[in-house]
PDB file of N, CA and C in Angstrom:
ATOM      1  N   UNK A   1     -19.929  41.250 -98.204  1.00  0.00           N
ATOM      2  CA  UNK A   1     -21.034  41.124 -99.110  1.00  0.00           C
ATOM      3  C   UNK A   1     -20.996  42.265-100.121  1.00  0.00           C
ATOM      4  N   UNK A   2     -20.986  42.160-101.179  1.00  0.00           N
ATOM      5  CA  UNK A   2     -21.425  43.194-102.348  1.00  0.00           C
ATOM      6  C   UNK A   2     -22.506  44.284-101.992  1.00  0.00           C
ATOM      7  N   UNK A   3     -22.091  45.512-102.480  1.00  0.00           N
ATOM      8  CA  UNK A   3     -22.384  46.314-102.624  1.00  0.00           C
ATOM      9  C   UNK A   3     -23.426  47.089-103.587  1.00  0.00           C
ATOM     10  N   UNK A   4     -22.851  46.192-104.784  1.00  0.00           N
ATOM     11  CA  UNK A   4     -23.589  46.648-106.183  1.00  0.00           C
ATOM     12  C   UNK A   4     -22.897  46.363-107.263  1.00  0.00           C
ATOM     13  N   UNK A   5     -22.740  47.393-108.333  1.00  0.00           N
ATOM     14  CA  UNK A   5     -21.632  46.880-109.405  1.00  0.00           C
ATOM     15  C   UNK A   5     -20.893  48.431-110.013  1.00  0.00           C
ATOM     16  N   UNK A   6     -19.799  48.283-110.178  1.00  0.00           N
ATOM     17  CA  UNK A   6     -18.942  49.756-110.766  1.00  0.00           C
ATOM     18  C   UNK A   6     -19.377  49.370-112.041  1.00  0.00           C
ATOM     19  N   UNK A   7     -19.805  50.634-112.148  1.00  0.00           N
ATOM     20  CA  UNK A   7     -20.194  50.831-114.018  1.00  0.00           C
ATOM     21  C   UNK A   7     -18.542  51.589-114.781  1.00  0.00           C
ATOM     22  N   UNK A   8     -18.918  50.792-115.979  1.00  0.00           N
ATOM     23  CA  UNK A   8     -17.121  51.396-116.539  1.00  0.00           C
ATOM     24  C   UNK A   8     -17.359  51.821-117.981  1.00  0.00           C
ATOM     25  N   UNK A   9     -17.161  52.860-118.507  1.00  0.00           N
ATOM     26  CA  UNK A   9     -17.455  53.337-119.507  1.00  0.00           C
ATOM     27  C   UNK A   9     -15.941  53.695-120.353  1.00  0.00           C
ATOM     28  N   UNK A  10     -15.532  52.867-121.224  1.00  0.00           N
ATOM     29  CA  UNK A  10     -14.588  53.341-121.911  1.00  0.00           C
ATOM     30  C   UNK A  10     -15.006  53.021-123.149  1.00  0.00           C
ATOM     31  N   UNK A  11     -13.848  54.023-124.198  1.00  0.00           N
ATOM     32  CA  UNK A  11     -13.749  54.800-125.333  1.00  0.00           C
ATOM     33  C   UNK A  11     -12.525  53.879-125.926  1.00  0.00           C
ATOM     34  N   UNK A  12     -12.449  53.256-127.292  1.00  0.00           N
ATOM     35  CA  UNK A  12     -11.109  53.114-127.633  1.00  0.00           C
ATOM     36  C   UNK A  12     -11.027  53.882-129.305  1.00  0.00           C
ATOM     37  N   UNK A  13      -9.833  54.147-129.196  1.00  0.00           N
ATOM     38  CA  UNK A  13      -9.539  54.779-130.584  1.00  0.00           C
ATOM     39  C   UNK A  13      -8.384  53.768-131.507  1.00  0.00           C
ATOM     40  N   UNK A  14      -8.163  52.383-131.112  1.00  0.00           N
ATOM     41  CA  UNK A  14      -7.767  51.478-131.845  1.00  0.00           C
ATOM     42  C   UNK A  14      -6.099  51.874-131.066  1.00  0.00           C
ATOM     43  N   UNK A  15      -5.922  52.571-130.122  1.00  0.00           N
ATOM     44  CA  UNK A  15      -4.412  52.359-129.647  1.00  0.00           C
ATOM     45  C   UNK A  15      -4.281  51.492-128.285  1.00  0.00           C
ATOM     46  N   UNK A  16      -3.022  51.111-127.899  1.00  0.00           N
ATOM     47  CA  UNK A  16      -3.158  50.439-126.841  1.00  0.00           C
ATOM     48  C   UNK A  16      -3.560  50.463-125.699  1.00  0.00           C
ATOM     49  N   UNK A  17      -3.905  51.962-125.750  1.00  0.00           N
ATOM     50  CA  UNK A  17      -4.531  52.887-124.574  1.00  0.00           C
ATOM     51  C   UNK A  17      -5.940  53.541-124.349  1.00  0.00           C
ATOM     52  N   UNK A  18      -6.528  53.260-123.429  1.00  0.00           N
ATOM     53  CA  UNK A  18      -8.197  54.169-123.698  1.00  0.00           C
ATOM     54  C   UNK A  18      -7.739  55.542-123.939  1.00  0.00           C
ATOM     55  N   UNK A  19      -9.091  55.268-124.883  1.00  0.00           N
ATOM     56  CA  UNK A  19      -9.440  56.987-125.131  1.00  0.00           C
ATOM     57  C   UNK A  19      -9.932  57.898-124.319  1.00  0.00           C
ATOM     58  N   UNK A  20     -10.877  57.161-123.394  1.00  0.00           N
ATOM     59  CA  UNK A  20     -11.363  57.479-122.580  1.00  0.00           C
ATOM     60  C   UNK A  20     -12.069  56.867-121.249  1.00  0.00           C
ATOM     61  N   UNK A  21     -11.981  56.755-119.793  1.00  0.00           N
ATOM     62  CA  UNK A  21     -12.241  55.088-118.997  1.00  0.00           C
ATOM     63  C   UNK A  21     -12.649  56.439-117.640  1.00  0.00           C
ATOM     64  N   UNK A  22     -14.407  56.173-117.490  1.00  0.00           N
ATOM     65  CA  UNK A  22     -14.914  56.742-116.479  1.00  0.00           C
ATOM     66  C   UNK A  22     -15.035  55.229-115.754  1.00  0.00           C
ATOM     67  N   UNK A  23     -14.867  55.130-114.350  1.00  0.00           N
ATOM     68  CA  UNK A  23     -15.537  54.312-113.324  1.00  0.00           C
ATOM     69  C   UNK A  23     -16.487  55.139-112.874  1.00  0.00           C
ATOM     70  N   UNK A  24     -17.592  54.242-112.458  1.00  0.00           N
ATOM     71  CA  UNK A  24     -18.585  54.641-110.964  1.00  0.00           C
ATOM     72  C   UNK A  24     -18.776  53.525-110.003  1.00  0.00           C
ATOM     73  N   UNK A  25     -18.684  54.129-108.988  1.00  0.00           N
ATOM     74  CA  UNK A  25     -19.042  53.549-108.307  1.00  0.00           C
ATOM     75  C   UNK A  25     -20.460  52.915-107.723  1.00  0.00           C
ATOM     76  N   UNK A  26     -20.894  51.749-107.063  1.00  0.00           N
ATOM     77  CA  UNK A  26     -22.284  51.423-107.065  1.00  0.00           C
ATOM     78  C   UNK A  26     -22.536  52.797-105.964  1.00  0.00           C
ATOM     79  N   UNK A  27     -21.559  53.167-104.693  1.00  0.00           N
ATOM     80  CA  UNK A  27     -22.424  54.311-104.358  1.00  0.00           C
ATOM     81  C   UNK A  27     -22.671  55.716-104.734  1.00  0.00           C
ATOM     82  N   UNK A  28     -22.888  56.155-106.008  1.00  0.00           N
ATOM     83  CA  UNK A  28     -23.385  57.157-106.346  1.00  0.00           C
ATOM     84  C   UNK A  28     -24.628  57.291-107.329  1.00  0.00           C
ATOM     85  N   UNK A  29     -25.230  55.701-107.930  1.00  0.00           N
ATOM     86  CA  UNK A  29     -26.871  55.737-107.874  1.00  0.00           C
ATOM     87  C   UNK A  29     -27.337  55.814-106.282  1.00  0.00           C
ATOM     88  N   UNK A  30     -27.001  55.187-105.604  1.00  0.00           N
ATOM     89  CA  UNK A  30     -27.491  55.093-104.064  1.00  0.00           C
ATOM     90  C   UNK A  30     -27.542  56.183-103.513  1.00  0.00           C
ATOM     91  N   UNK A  31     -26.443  57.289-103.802  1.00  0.00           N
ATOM     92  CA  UNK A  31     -26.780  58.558-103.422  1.00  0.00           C
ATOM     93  C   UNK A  31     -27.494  59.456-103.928  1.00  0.00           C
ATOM     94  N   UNK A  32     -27.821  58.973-105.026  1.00  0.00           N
ATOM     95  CA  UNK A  32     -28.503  59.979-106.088  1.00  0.00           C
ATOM     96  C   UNK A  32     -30.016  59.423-105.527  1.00  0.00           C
ATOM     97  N   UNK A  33     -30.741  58.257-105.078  1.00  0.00           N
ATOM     98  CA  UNK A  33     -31.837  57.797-104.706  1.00  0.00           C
ATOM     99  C   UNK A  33     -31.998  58.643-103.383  1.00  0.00           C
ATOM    100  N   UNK A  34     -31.090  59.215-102.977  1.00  0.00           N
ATOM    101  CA  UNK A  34     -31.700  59.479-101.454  1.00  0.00           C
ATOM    102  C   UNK A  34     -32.521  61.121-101.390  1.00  0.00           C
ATOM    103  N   UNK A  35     -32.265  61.695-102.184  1.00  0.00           N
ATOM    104  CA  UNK A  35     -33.626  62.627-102.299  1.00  0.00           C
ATOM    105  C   UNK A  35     -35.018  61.805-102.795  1.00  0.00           C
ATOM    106  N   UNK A  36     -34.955  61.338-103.380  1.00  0.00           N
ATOM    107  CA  UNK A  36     -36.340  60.332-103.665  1.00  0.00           C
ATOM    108  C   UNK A  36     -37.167  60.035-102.645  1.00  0.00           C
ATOM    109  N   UNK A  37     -35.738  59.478-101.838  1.00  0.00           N
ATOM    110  CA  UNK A  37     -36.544  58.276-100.621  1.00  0.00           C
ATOM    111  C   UNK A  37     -36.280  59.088 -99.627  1.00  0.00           C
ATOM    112  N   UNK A  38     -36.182  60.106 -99.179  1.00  0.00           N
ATOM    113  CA  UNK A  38     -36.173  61.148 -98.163  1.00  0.00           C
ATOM    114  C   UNK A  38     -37.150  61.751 -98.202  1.00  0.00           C
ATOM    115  N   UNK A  39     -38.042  62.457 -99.247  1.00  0.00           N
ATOM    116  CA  UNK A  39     -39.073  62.988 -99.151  1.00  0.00           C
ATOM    117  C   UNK A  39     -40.085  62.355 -98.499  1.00  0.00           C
ATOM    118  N   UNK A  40     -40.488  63.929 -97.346  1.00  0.00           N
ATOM    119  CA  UNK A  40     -41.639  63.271 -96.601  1.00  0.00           C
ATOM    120  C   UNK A  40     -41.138  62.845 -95.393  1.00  0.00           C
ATOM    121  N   UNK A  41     -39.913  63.047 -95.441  1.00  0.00           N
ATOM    122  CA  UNK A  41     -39.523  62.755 -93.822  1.00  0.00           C
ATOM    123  C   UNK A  41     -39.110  63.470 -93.297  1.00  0.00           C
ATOM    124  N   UNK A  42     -38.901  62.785 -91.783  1.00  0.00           N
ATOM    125  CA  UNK A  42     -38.268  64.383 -90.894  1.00  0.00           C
ATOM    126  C   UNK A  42     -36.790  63.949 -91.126  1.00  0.00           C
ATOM    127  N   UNK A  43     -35.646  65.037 -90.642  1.00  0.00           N
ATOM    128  CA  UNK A  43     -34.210  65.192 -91.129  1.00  0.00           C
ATOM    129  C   UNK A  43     -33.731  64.110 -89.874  1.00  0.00           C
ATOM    130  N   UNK A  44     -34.443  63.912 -88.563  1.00  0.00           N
ATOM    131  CA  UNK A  44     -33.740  62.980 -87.685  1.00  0.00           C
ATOM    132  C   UNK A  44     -33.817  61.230 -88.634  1.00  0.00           C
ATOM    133  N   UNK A  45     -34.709  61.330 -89.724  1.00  0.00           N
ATOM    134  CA  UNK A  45     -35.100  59.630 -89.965  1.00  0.00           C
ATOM    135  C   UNK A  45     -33.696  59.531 -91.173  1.00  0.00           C
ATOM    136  N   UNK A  46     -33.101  60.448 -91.207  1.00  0.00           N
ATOM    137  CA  UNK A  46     -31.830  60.840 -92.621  1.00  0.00           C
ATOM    138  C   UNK A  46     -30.722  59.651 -92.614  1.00  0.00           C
ATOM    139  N   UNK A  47     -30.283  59.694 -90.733  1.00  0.00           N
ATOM    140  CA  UNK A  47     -29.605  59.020 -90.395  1.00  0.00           C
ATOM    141  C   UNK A  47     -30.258  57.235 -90.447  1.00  0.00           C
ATOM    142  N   UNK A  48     -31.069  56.588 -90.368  1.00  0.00           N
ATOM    143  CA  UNK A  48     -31.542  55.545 -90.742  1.00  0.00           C
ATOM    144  C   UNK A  48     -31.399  55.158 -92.293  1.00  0.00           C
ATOM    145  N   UNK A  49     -32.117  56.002 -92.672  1.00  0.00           N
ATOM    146  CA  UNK A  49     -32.429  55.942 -94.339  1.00  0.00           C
ATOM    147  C   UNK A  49     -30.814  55.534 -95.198  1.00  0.00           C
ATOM    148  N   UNK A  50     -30.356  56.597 -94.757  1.00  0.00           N
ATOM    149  CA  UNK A  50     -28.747  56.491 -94.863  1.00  0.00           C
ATOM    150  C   UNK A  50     -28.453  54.659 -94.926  1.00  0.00           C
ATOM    151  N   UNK A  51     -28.590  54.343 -93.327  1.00  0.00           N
ATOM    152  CA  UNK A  51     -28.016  53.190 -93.376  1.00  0.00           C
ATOM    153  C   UNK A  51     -28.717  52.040 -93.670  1.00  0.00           C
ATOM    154  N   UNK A  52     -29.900  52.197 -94.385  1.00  0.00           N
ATOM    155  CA  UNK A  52     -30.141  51.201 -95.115  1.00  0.00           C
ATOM    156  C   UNK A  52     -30.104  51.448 -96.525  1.00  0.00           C
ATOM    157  N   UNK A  53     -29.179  52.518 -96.930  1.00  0.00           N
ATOM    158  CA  UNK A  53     -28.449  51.841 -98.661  1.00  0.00           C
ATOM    159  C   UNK A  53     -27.086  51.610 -98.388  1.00  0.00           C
ATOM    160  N   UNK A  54     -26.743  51.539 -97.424  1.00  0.00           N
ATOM    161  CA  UNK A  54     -25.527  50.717 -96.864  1.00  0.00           C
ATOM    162  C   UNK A  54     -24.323  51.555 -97.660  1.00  0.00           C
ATOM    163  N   UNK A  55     -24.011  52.896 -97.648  1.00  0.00           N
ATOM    164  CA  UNK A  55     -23.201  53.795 -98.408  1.00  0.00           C
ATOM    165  C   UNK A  55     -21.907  53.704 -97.580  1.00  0.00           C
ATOM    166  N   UNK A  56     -20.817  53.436 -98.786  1.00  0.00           N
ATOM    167  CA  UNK A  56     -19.273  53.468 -98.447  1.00  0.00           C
ATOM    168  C   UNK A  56     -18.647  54.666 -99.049  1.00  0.00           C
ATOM    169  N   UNK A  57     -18.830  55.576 -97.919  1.00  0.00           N
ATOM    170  CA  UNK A  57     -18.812  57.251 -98.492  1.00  0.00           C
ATOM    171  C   UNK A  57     -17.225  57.461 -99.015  1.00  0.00           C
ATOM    172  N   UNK A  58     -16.200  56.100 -98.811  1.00  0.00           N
ATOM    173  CA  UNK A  58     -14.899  56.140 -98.710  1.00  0.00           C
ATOM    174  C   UNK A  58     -15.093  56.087-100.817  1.00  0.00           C
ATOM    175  N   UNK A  59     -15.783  55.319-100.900  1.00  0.00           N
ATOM    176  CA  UNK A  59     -16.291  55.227-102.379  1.00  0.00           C
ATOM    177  C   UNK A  59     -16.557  56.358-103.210  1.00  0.00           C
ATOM    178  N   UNK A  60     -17.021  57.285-102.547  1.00  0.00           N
ATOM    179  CA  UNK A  60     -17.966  58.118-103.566  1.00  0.00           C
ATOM    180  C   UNK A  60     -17.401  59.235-103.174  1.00  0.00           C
ATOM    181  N   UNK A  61     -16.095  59.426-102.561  1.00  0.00           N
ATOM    182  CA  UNK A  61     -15.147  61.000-101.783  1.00  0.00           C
ATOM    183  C   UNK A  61     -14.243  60.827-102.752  1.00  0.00           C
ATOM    184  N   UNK A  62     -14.775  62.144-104.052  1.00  0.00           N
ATOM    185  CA  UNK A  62     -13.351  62.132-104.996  1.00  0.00           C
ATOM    186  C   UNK A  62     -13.416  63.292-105.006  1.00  0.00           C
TER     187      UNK A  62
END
């Protein structure tokens, strides 16, 4: 099942090649939400919270 969507940001300068080509991945809004949605909790509920934005940390380890 999907995850989310890779955002792709490229640059062209009219050659056959980008100028410039960032990927993201969908898990690094998801990680960026988890101070949001953590506040207010205790650090044992981290591990739950975690797994319900369903994070593929293999994704977001660069």
């Amino acid at each position: 099942h999907p995850k989310g969507e890779f955002g792709i940001y490229l640059i062209s300068d009219g050659a056959n090649k980008p100028y410039r080509l960032k990927i993201r991945a969908p898990g690094f809004p998801h990680l960026a939400a988890l101070d949001e949605m953590t506040r207010g909790h205790m650090i044992a509920d981290l591990v739950a919270i975690i797994g319900t934005q369903d994070i593929v940390f293999g994704e977001i380890d660069r």
